[in-house]
C-alpha atoms as a PDB file:
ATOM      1  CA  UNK A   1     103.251 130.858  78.982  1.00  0.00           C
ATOM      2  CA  UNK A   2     104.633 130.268  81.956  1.00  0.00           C
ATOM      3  CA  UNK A   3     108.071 131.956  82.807  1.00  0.00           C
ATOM      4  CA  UNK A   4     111.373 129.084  82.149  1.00  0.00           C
ATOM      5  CA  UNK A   5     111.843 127.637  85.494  1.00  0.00           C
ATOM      6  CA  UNK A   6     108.531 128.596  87.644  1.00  0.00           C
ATOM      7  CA  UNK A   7     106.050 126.033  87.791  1.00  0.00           C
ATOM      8  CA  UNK A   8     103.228 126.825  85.782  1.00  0.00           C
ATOM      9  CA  UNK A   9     100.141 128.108  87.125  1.00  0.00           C
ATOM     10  CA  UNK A  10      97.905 124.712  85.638  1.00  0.00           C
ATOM     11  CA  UNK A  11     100.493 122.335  86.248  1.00  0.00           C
ATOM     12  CA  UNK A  12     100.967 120.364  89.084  1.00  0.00           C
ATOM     13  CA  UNK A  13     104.941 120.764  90.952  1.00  0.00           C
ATOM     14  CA  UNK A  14     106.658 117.533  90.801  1.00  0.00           C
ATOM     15  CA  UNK A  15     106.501 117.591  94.120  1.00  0.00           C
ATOM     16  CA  UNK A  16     102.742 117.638  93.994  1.00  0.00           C
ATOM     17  CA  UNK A  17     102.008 114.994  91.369  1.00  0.00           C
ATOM     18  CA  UNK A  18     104.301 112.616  93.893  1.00  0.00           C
ATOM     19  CA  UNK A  19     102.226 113.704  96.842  1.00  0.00           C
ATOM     20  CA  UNK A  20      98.849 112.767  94.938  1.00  0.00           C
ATOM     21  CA  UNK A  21     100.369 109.605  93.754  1.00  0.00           C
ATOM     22  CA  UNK A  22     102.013 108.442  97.231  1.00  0.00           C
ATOM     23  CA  UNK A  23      98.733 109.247  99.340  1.00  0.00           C
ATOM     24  CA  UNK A  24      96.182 107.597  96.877  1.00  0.00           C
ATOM     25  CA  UNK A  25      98.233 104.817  95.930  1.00  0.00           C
ATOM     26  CA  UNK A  26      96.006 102.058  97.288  1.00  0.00           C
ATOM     27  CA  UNK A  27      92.516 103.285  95.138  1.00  0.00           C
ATOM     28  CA  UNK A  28      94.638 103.610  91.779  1.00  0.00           C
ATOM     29  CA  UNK A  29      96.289 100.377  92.328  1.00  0.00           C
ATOM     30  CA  UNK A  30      93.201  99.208  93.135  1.00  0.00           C
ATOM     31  CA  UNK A  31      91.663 100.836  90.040  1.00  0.00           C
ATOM     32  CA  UNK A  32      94.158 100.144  87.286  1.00  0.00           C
ATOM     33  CA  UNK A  33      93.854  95.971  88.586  1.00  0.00           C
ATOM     34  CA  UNK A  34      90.370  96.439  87.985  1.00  0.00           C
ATOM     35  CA  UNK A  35      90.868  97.916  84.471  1.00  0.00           C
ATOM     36  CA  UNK A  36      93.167  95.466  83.711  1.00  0.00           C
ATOM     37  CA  UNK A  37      91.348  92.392  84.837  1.00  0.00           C
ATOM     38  CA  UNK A  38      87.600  93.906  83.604  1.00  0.00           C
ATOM     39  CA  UNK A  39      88.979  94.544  80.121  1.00  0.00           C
ATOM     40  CA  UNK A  40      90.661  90.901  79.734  1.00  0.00           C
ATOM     41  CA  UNK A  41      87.161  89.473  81.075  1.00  0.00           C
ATOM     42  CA  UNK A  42      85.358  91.286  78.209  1.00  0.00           C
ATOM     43  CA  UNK A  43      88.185  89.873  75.300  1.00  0.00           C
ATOM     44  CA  UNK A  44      87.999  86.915  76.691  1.00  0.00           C
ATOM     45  CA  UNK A  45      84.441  86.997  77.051  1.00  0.00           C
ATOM     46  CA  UNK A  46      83.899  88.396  73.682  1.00  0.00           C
ATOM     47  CA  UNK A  47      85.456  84.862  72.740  1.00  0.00           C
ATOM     48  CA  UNK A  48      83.870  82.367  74.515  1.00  0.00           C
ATOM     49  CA  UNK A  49      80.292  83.695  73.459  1.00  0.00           C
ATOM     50  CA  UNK A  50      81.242  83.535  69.969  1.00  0.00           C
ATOM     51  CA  UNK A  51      82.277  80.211  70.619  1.00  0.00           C
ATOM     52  CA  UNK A  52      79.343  79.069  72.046  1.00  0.00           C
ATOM     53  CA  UNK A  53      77.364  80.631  69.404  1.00  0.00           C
ATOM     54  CA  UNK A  54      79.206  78.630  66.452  1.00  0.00           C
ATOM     55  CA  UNK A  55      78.454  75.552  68.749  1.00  0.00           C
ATOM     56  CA  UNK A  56      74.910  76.337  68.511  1.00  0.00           C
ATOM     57  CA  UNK A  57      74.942  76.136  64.337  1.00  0.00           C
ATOM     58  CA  UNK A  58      74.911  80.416  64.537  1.00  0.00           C
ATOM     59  CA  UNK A  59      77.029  81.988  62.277  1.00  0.00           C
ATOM     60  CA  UNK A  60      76.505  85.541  63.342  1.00  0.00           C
ATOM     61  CA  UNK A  61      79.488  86.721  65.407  1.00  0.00           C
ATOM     62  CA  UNK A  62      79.743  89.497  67.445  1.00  0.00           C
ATOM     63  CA  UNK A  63      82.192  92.366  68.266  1.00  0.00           C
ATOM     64  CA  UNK A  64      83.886  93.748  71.289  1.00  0.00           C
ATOM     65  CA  UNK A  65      80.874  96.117  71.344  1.00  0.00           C
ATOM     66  CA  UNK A  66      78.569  94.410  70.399  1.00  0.00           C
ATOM     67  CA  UNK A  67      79.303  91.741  73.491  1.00  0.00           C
ATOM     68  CA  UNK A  68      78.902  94.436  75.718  1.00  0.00           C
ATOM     69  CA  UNK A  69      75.244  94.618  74.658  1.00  0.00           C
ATOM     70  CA  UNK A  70      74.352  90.868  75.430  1.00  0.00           C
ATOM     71  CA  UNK A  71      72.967  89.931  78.381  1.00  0.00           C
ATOM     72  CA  UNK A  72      76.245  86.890  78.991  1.00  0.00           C
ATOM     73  CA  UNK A  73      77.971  90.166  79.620  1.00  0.00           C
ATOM     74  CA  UNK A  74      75.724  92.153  81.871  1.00  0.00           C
ATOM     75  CA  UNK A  75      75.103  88.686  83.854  1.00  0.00           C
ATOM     76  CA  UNK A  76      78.584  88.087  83.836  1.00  0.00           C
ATOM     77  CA  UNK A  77      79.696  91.788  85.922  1.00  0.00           C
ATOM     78  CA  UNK A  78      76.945  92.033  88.043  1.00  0.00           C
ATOM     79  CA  UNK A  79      76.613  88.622  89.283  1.00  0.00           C
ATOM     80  CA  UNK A  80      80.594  89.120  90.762  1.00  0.00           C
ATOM     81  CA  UNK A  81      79.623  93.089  92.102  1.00  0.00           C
ATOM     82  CA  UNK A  82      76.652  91.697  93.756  1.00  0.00           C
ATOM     83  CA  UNK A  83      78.463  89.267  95.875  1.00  0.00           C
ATOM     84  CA  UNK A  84      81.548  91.510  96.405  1.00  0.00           C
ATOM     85  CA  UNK A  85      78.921  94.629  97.479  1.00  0.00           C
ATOM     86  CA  UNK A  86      77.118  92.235  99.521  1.00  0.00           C
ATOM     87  CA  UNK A  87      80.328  91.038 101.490  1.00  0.00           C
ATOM     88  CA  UNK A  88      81.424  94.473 102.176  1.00  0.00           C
ATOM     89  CA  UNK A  89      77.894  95.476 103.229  1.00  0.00           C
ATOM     90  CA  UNK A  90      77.632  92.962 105.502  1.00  0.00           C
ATOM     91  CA  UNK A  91      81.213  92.722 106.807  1.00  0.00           C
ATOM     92  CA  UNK A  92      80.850  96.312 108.119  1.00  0.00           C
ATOM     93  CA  UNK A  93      77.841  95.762 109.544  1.00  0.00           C
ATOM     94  CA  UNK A  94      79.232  92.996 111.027  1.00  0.00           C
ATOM     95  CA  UNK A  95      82.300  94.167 112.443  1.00  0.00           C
ATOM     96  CA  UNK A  96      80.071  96.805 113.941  1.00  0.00           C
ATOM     97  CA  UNK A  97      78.843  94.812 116.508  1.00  0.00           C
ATOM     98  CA  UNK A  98      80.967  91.500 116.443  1.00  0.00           C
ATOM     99  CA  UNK A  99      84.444  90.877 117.843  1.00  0.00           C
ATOM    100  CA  UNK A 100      87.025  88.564 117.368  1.00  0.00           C
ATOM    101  CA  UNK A 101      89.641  88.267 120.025  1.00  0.00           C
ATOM    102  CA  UNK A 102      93.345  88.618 118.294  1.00  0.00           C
ATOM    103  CA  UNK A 103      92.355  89.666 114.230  1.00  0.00           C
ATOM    104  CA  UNK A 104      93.309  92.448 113.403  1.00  0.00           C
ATOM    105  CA  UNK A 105      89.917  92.999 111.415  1.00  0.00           C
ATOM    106  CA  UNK A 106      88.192  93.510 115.052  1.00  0.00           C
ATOM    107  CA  UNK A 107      87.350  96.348 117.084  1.00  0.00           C
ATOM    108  CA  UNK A 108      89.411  96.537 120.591  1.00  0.00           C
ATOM    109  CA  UNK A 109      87.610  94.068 123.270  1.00  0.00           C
ATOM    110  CA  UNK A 110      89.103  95.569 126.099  1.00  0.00           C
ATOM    111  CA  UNK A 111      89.193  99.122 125.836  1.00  0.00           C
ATOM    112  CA  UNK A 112      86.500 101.444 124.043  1.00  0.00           C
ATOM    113  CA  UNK A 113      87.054 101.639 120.172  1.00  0.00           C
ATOM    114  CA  UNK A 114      87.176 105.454 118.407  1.00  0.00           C
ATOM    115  CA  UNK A 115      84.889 103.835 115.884  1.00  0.00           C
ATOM    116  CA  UNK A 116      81.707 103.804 118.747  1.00  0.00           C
ATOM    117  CA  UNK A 117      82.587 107.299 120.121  1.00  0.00           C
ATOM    118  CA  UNK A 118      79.233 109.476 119.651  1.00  0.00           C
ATOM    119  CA  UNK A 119      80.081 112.049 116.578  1.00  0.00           C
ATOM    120  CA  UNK A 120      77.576 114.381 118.773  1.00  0.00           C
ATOM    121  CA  UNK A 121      80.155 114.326 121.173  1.00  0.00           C
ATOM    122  CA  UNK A 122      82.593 115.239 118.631  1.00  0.00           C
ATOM    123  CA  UNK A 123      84.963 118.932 119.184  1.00  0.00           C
ATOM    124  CA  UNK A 124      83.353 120.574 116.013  1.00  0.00           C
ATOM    125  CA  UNK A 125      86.202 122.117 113.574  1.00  0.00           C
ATOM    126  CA  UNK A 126      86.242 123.664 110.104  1.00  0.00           C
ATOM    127  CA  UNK A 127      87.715 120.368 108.757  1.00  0.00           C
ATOM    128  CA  UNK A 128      84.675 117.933 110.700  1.00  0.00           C
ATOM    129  CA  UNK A 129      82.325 116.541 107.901  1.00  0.00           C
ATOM    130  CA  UNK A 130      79.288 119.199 106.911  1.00  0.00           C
ATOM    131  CA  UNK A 131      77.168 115.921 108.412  1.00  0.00           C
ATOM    132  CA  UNK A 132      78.323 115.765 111.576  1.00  0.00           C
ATOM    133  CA  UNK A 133      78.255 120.027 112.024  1.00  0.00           C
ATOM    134  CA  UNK A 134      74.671 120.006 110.737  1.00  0.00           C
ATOM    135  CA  UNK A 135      73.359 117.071 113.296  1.00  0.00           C
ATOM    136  CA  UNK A 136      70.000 115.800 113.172  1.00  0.00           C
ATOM    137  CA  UNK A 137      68.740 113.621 110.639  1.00  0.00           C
ATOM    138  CA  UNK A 138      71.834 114.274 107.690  1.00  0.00           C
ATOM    139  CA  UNK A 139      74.149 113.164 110.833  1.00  0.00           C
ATOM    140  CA  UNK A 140      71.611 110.091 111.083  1.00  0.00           C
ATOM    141  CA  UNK A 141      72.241 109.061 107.892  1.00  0.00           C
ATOM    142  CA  UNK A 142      75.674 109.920 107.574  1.00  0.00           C
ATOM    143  CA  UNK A 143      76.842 107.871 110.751  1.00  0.00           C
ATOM    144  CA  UNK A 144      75.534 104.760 108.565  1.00  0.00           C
ATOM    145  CA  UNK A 145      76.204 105.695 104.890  1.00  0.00           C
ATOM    146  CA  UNK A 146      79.035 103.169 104.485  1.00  0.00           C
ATOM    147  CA  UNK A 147      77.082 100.538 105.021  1.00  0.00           C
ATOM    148  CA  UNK A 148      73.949 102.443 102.958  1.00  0.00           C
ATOM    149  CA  UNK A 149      76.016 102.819  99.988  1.00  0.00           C
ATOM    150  CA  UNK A 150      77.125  99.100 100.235  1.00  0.00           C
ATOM    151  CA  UNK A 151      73.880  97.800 100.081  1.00  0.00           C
ATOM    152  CA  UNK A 152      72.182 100.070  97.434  1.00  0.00           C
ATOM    153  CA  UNK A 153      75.175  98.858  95.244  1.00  0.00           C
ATOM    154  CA  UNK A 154      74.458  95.384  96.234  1.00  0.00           C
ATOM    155  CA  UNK A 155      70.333  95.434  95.068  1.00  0.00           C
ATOM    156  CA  UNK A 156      71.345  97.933  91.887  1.00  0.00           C
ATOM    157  CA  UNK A 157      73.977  94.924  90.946  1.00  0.00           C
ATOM    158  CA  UNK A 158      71.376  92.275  91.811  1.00  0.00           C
ATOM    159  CA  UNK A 159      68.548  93.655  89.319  1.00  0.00           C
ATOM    160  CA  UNK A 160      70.769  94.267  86.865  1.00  0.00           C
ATOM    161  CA  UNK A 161      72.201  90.344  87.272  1.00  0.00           C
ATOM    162  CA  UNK A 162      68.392  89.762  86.994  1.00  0.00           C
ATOM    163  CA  UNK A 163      68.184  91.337  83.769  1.00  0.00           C
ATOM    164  CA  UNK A 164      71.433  90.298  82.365  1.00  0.00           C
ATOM    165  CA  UNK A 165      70.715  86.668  83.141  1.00  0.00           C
ATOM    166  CA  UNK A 166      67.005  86.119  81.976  1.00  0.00           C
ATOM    167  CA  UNK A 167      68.141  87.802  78.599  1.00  0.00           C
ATOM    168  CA  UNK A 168      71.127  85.298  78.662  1.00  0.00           C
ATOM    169  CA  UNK A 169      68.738  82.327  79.670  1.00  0.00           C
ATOM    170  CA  UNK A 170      66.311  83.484  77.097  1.00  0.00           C
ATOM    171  CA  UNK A 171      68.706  83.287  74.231  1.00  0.00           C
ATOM    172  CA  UNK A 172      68.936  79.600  74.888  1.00  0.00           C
ATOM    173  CA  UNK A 173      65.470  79.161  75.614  1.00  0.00           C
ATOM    174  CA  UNK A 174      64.719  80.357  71.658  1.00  0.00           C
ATOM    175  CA  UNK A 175      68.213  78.484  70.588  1.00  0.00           C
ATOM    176  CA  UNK A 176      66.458  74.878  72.103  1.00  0.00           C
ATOM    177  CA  UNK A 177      62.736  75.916  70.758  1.00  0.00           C
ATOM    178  CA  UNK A 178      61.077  76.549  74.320  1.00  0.00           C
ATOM    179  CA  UNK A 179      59.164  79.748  75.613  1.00  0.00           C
ATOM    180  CA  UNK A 180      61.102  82.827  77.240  1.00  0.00           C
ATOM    181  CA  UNK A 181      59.864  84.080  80.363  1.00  0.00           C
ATOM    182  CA  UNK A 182      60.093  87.264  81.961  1.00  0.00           C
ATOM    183  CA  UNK A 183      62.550  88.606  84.263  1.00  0.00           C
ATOM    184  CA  UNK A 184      60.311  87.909  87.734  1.00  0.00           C
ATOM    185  CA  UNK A 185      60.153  84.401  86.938  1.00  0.00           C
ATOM    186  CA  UNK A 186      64.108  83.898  85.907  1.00  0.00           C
ATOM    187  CA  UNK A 187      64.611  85.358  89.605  1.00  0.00           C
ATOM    188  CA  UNK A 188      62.214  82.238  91.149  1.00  0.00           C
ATOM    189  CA  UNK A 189      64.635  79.775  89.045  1.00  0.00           C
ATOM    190  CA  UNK A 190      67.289  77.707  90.623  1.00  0.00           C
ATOM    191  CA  UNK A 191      69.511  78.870  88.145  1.00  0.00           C
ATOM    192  CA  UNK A 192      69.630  82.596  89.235  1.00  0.00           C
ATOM    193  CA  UNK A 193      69.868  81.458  92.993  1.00  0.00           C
ATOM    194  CA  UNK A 194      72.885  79.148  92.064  1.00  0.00           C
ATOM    195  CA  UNK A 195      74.544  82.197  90.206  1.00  0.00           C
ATOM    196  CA  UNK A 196      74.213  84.333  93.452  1.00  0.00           C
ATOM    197  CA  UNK A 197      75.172  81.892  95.825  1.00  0.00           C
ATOM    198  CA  UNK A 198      78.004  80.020  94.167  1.00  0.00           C
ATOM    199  CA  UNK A 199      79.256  83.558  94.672  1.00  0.00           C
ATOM    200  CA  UNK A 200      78.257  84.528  98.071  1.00  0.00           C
ATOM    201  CA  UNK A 201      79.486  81.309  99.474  1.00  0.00           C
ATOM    202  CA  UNK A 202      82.933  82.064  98.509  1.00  0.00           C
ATOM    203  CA  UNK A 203      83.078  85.902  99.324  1.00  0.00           C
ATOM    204  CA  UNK A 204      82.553  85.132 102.882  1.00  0.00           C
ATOM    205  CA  UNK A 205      84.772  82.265 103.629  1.00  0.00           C
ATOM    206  CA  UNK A 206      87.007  84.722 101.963  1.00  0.00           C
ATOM    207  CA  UNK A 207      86.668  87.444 104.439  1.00  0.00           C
ATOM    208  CA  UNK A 208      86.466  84.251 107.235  1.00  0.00           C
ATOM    209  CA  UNK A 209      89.713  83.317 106.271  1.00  0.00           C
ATOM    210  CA  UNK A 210      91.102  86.805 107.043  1.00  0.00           C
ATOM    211  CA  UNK A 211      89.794  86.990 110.189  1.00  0.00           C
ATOM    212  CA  UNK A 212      91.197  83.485 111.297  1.00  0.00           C
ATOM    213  CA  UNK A 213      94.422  83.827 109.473  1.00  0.00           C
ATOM    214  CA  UNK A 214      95.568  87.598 110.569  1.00  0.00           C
ATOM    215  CA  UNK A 215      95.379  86.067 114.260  1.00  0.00           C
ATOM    216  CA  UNK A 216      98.182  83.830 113.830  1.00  0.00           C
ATOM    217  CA  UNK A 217      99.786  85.450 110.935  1.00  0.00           C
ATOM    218  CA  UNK A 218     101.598  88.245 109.919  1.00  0.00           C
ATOM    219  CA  UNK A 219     102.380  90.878 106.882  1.00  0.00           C
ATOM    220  CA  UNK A 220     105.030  93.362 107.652  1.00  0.00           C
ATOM    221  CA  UNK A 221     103.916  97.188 106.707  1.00  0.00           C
ATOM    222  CA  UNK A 222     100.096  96.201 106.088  1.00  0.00           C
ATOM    223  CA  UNK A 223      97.418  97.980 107.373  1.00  0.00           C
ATOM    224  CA  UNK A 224      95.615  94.612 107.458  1.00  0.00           C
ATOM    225  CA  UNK A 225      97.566  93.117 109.774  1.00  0.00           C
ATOM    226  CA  UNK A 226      98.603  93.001 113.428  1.00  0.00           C
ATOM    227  CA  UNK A 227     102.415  94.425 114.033  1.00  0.00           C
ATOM    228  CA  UNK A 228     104.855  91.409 113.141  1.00  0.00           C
ATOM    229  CA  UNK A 229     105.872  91.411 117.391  1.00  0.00           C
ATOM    230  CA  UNK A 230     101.920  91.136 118.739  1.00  0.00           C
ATOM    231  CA  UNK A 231     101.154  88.829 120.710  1.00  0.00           C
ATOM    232  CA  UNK A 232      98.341  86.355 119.252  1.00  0.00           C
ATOM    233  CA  UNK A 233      95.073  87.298 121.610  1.00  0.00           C
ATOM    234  CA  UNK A 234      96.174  90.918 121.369  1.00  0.00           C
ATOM    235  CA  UNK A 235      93.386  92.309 119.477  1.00  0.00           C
ATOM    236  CA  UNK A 236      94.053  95.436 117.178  1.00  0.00           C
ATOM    237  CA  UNK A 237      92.038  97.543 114.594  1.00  0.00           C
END
């Protein structure tokens, strides 16, 4: 036990829990929305199906759980992570090698950017990524596992919108008294395309809004936006 006023040896000071808290408050925001939001879209989800069910003459009605094992679900989640892993995929790909004079979601125009200096170029300390003090090919890959990650994220959600959605589209084949098919056919349907892109359309007008709008406009303290006083065609990362 520890002594009465010293900190004890397994719990974190004050001090410290405020630290962790203050410098990753932007992921566990982030996190807790998506907790929030994810577990409303399954009630609510867990709903509507039964609905639709009841509309179809079934009486059988399904739990919380058991909604998480239907294939409206899994179609549901990864058809929105596909298109949100796709748009970050390609947006840093993008932004990689395309400017845009005054957003701040560019790279400088005219002066060289720290994000194209050469990491073999790079003073080596004790604190530099294992990567980058290694070289060769784990520095290869490392120098591009953003965008990597991104996209393996991207395909892993696609399949698994594949194989969410043909079980979904098979329950109403059987429910109207025509033939399932398999999931490499679903993915030649219009209706899987129109799932994807209905999405995909509207994650990247969302990130070309951004890149218009943070010209000309301006959020005080964000790290997505130019400083309030910048002048529009000054271009800042």
């Amino acid at each position: 036990m520890a002594r009465q006023g010293t900190p004890s040896r397994n719990r974190p000071s004050p001090d410290r829990r405020r630290s962790l808290l203050h410098d990753n408050g932007l992921l566990l925001a982030c996190l807790a929305l998506f907790g929030v939001f994810f577990v409303g879209m399954i009630l609510a989800g867990t709903a509507t199906y039964n609905e639709e069910q009841s509309e179809h003459g079934s009486a059988e009605q399904v739990s919380i759980i058991g909604y998480l094992t239907t294939g409206d679900f899994v179609e549901a989640t990864f058809e929105n992570w596909e298109s949100e892993f796709l748009q970050m995929g390609m947006y840093v790909v993008l932004t990689a090698f395309l400017y845009q004079r005054g957003s701040s979601e560019s790279k400088q125009i005219d002066s060289p950017a720290p994000q194209d200096e050469d990491p073999r170029d790079a003073q080596v300390t004790d604190r530099t990524p294992w990567p980058v003090r290694r070289g060769g090919w784990p520095l290869s890959l490392y120098e591009n596992s953003l965008a990597i990650a991104f996209f393996v994220l991207f395909f892993a959600s696609m399949a698994l919108h594949a194989l969410g959605g043909s079980r979904a589209f098979n329950e109403e084949q059987v429910q109207h008294g025509q033939a399932a098919i398999s999931v490499w056919r679903y993915v030649t349907t219009s209706q899987f395309w129109f799932e994807s892109m209905q999405n995909w359309q509207s994650e990247f007008v969302a990130v070309a809004a951004i890149v218009a709008l943070s010209i000309f406009l301006r959020q005080r303290g964000s790290a997505e936006s130019k400083p309030v006083a910048a002048p529009h065609r000054e271009t800042s990362a």
